[in-house]
C-alpha atoms as a PDB file:
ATOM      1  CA  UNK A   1     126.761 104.109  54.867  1.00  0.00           C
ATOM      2  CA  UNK A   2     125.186 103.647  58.239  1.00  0.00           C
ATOM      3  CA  UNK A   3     121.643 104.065  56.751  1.00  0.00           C
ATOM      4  CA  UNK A   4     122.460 102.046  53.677  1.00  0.00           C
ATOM      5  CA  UNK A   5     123.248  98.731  56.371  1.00  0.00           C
ATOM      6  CA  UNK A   6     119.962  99.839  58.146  1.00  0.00           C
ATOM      7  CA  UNK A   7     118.159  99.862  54.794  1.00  0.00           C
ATOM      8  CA  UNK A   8     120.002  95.729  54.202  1.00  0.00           C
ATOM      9  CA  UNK A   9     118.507  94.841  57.573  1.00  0.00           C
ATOM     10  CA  UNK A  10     114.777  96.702  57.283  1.00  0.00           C
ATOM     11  CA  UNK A  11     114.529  94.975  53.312  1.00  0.00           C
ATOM     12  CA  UNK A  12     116.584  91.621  53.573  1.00  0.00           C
ATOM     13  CA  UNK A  13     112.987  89.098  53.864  1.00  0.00           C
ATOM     14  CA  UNK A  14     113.489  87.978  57.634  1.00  0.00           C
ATOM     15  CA  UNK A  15     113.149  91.491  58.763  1.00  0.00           C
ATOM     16  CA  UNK A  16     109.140  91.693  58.815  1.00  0.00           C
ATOM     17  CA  UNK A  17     105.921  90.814  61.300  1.00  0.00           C
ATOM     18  CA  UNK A  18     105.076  88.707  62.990  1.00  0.00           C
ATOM     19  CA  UNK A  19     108.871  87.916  63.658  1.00  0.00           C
ATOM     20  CA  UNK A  20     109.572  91.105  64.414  1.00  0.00           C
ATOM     21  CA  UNK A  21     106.740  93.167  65.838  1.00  0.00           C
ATOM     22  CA  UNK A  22     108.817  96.804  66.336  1.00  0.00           C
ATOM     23  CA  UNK A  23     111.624  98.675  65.008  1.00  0.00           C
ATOM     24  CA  UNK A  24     113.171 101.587  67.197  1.00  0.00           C
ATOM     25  CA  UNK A  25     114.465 104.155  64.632  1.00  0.00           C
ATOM     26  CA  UNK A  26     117.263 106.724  65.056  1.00  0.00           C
ATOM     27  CA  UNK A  27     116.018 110.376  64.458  1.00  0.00           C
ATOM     28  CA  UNK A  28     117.995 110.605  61.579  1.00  0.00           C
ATOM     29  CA  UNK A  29     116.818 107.008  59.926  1.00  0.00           C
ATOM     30  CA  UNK A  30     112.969 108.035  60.619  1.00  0.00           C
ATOM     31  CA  UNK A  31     114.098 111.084  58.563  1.00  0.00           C
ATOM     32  CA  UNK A  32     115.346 109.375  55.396  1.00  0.00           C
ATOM     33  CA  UNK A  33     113.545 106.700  52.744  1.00  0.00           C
ATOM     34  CA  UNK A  34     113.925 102.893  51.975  1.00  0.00           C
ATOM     35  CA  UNK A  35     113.369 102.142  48.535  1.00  0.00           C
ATOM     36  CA  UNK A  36     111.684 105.539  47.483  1.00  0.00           C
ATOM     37  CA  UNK A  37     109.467 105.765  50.778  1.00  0.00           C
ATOM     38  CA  UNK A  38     109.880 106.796  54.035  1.00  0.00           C
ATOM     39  CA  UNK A  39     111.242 104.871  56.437  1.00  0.00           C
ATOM     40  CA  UNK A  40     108.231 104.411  58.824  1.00  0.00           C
ATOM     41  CA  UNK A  41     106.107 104.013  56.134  1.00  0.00           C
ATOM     42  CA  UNK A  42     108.088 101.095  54.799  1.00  0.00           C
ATOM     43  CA  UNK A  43     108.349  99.963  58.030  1.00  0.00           C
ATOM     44  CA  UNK A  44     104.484  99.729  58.820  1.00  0.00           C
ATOM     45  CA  UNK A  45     102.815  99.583  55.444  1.00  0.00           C
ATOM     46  CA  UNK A  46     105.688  97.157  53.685  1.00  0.00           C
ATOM     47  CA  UNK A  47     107.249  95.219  56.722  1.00  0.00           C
ATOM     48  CA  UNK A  48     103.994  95.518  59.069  1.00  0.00           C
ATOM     49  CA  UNK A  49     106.633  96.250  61.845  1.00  0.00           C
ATOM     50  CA  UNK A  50     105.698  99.339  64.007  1.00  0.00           C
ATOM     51  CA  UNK A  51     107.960 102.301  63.445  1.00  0.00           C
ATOM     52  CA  UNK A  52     109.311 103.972  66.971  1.00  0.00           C
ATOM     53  CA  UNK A  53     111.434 106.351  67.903  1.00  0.00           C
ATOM     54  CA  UNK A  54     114.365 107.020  70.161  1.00  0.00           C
ATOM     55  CA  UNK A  55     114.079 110.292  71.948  1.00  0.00           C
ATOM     56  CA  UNK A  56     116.042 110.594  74.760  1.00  0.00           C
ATOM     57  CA  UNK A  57     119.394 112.822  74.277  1.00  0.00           C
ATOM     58  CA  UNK A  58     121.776 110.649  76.557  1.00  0.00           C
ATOM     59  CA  UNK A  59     121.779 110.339  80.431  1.00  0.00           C
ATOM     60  CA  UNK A  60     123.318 113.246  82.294  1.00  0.00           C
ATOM     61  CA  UNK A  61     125.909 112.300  85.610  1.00  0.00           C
ATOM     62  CA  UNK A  62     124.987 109.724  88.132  1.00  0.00           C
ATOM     63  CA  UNK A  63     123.124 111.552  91.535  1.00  0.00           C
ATOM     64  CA  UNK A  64     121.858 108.991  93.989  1.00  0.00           C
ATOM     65  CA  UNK A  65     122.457 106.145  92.526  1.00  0.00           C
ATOM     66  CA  UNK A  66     120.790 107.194  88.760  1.00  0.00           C
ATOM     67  CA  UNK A  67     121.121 108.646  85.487  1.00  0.00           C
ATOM     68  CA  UNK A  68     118.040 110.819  84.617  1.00  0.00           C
ATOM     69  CA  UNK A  69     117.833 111.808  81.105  1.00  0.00           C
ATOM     70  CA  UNK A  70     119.663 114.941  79.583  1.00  0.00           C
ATOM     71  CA  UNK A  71     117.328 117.786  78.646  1.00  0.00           C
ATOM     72  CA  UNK A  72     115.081 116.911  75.655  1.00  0.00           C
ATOM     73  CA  UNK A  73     114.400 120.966  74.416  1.00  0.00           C
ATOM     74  CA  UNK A  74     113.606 119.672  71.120  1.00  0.00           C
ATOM     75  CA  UNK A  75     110.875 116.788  72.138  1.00  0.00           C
ATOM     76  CA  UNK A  76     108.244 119.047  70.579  1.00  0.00           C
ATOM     77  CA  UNK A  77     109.455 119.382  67.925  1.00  0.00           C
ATOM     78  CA  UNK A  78     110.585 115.896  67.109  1.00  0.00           C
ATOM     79  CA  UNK A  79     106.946 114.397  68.589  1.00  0.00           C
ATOM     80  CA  UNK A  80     105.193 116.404  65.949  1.00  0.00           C
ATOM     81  CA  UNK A  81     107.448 115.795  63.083  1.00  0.00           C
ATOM     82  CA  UNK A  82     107.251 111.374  64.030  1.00  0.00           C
ATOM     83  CA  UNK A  83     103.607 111.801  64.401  1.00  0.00           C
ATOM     84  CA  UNK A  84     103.327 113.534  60.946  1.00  0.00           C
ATOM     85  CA  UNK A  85     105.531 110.498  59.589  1.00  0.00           C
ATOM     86  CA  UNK A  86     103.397 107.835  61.141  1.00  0.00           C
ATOM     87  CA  UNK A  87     105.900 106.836  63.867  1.00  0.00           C
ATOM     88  CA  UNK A  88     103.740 105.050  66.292  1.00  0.00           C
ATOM     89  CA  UNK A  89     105.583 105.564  69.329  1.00  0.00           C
ATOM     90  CA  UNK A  90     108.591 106.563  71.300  1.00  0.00           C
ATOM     91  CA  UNK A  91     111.254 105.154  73.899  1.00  0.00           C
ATOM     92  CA  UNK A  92     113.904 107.425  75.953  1.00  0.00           C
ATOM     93  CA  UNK A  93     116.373 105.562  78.746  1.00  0.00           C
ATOM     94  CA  UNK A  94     117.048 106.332  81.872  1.00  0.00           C
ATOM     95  CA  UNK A  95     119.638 104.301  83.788  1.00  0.00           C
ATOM     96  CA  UNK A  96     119.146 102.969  87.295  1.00  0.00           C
ATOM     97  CA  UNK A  97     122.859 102.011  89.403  1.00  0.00           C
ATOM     98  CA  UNK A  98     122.057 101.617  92.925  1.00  0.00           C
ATOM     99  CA  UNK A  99     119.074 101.104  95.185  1.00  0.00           C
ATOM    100  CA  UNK A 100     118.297 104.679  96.463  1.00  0.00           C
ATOM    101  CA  UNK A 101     114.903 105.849  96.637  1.00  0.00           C
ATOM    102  CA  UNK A 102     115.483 109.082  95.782  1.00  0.00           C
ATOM    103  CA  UNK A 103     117.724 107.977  92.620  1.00  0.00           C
ATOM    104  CA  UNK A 104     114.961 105.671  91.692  1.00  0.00           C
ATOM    105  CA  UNK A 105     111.921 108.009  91.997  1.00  0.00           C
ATOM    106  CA  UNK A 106     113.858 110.488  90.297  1.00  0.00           C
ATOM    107  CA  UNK A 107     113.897 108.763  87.007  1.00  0.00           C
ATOM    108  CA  UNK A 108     110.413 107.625  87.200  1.00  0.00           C
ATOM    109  CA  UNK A 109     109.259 111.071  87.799  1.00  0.00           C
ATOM    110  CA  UNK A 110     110.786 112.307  84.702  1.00  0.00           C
ATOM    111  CA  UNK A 111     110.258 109.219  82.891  1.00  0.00           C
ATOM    112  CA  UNK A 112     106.425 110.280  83.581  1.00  0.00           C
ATOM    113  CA  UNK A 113     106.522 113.580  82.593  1.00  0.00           C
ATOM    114  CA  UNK A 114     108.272 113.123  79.412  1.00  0.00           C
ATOM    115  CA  UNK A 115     105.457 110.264  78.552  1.00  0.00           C
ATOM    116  CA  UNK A 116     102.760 112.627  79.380  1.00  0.00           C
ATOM    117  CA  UNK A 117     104.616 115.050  76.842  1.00  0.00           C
ATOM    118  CA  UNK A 118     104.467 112.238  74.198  1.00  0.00           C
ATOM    119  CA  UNK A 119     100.698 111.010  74.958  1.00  0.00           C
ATOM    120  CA  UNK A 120     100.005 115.149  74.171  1.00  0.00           C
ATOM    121  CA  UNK A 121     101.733 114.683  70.934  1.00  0.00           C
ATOM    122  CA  UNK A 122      99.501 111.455  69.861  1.00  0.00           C
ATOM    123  CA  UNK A 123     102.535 109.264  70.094  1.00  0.00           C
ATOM    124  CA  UNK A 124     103.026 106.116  72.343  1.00  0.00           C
ATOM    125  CA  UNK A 125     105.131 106.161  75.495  1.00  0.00           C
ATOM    126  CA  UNK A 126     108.102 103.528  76.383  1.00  0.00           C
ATOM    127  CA  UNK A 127     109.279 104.288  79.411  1.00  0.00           C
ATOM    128  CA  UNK A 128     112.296 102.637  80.000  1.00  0.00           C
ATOM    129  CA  UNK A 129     114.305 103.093  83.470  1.00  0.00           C
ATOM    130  CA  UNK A 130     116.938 100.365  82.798  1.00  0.00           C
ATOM    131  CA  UNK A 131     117.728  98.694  85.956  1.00  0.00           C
ATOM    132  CA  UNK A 132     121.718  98.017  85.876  1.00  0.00           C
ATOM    133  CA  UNK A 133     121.992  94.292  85.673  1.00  0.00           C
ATOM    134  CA  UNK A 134     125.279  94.318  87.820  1.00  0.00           C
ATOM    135  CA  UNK A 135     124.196  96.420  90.402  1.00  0.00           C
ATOM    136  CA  UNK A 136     125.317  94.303  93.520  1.00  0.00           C
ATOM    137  CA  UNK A 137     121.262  95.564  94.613  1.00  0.00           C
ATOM    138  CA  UNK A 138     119.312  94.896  91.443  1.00  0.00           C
ATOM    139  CA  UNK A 139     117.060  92.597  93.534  1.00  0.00           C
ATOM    140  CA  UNK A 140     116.358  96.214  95.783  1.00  0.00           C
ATOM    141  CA  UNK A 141     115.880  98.623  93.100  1.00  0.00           C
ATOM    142  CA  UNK A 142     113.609  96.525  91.127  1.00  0.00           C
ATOM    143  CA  UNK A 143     111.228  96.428  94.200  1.00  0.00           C
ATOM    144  CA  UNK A 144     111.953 100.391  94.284  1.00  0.00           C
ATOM    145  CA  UNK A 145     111.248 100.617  90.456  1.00  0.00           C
ATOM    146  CA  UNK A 146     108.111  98.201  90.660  1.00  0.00           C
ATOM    147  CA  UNK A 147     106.238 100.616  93.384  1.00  0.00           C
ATOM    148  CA  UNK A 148     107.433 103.538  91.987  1.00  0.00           C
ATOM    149  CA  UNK A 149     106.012 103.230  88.215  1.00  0.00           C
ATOM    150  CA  UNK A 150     102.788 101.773  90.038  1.00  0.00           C
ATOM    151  CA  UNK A 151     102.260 105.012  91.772  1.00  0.00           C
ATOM    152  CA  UNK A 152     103.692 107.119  88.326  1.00  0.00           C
ATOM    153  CA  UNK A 153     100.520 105.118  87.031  1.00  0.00           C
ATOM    154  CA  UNK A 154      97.753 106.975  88.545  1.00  0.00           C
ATOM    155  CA  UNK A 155      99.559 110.537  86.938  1.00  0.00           C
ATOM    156  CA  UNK A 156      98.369 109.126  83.657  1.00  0.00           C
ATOM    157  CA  UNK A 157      95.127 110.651  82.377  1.00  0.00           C
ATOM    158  CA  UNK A 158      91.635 108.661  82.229  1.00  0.00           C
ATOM    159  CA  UNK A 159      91.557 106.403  79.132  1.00  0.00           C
ATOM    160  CA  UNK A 160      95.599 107.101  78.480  1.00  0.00           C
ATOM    161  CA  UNK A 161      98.355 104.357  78.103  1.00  0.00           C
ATOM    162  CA  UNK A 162     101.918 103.554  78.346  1.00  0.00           C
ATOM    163  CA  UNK A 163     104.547 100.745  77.773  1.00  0.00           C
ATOM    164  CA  UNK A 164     107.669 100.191  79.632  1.00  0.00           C
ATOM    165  CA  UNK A 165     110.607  98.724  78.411  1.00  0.00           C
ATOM    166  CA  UNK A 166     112.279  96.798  81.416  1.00  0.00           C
ATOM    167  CA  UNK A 167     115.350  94.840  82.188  1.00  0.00           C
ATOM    168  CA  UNK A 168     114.311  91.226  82.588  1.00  0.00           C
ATOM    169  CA  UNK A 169     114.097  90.788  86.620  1.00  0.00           C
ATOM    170  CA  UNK A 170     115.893  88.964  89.194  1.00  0.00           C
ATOM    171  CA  UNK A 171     112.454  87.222  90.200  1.00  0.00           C
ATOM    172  CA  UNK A 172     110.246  85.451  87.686  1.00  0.00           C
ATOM    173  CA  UNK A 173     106.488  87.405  86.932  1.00  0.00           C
ATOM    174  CA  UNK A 174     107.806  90.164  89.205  1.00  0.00           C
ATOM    175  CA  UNK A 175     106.357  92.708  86.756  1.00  0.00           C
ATOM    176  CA  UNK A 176     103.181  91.008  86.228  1.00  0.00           C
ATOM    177  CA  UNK A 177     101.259  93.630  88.231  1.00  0.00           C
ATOM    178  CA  UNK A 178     102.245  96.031  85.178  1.00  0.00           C
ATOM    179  CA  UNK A 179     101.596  93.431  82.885  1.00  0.00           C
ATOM    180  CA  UNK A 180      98.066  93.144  83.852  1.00  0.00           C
ATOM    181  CA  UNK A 181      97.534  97.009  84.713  1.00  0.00           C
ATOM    182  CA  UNK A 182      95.043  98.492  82.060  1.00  0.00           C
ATOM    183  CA  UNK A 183      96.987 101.512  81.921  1.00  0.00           C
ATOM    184  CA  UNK A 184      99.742  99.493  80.614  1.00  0.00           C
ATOM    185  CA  UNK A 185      99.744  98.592  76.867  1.00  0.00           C
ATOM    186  CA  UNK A 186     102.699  96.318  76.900  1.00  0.00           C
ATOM    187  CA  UNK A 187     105.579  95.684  78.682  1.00  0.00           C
ATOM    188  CA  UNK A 188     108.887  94.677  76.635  1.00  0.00           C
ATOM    189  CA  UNK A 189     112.071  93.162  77.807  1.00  0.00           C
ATOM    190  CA  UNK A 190     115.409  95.127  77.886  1.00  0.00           C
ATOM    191  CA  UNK A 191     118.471  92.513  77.420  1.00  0.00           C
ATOM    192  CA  UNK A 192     120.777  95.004  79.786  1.00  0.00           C
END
């Protein structure tokens, strides 16, 4: 039932580029069809909306002020078996409570090193280390978050991109370093 309300959203005629430029697909939905085809292959070659993939398996307990991502065993796996369908990218959350340093470099390290997983797999990166947008200090850990995925930058290899998915910040153009950072394909708003 849950797929067949998915498949009324991907086919109804309002769902399709340029309106909407991605779709980020639930394991299970990139595994099934619309209308005789598979779903990322709809997606692209029908809708010309980009087919991702969520990949993260939930955030584990909060440790200095963060939630890091629970274990991913299967990422393999699951990069290899998108690729094959044409997925074009991935996204995983972390989540990001309190301005601590340690918190916040925590989830960028691991936000890196599952990206540089992905990038090995042919697939497309989102990073996404969801700033909290009631933290008390969201002003604080954006600053933390900004130098931090700077720095995570430079882990990336020669001629390799990423995109991060970001909650909107406290200060207009605050990201734009990112934005303009040719190691950076795009940089997409998270609502929070």
């Amino acid at each position: 039932l849950v797929h067949a309300m998915r498949t009324r959203i991907i086919t109804n005629s309002a769902f399709a580029g340029p309106k909407v430029i991605a779709a980020i697909l639930f394991e299970q939905t990139m595994d099934r069809q619309i209308e005789g085809r598979p779903t990322p292959d709809y997606l692209w070659n029908v809708k010309r909306v980009v087919p991702l993939v969520k990949v993260d398996k939930g955030l584990a307990d909060e440790v200095n002020g963060a939630q890091v991502m629970k274990a991913m065993p299967e990422l393999d796996d699951l990069c290899a078996r998108a690729a094959g369908k044409g997925v074009f990218g991935t996204k995983m959350r972390s989540v990001i409570n309190k301005a601590d340093a340690a918190g916040v470099q925590a989830v960028v390290d691991q936000q890196f090193e599952v990206g540089l997983q992905i990038l090995g797999s042919g697939l497309m990166p989102i990073l996404e280390p969801e700033v909290n947008i009631k933290s008390a200090d969201k002003a604080q850990i954006e600053e933390l978050l900004r130098d931090a995925l700077s720095k995570g930058l430079d882990s990336l290899p020669v001629g390799q991109q990423v995109m991060f998915k970001l909650s909107l910040p406290t200060v207009p153009d605050f990201y734009k370093p990112l934005i303009d950072d040719p190691r950076v394909l795009r940089v997409v708003a998270l609502s929070g």
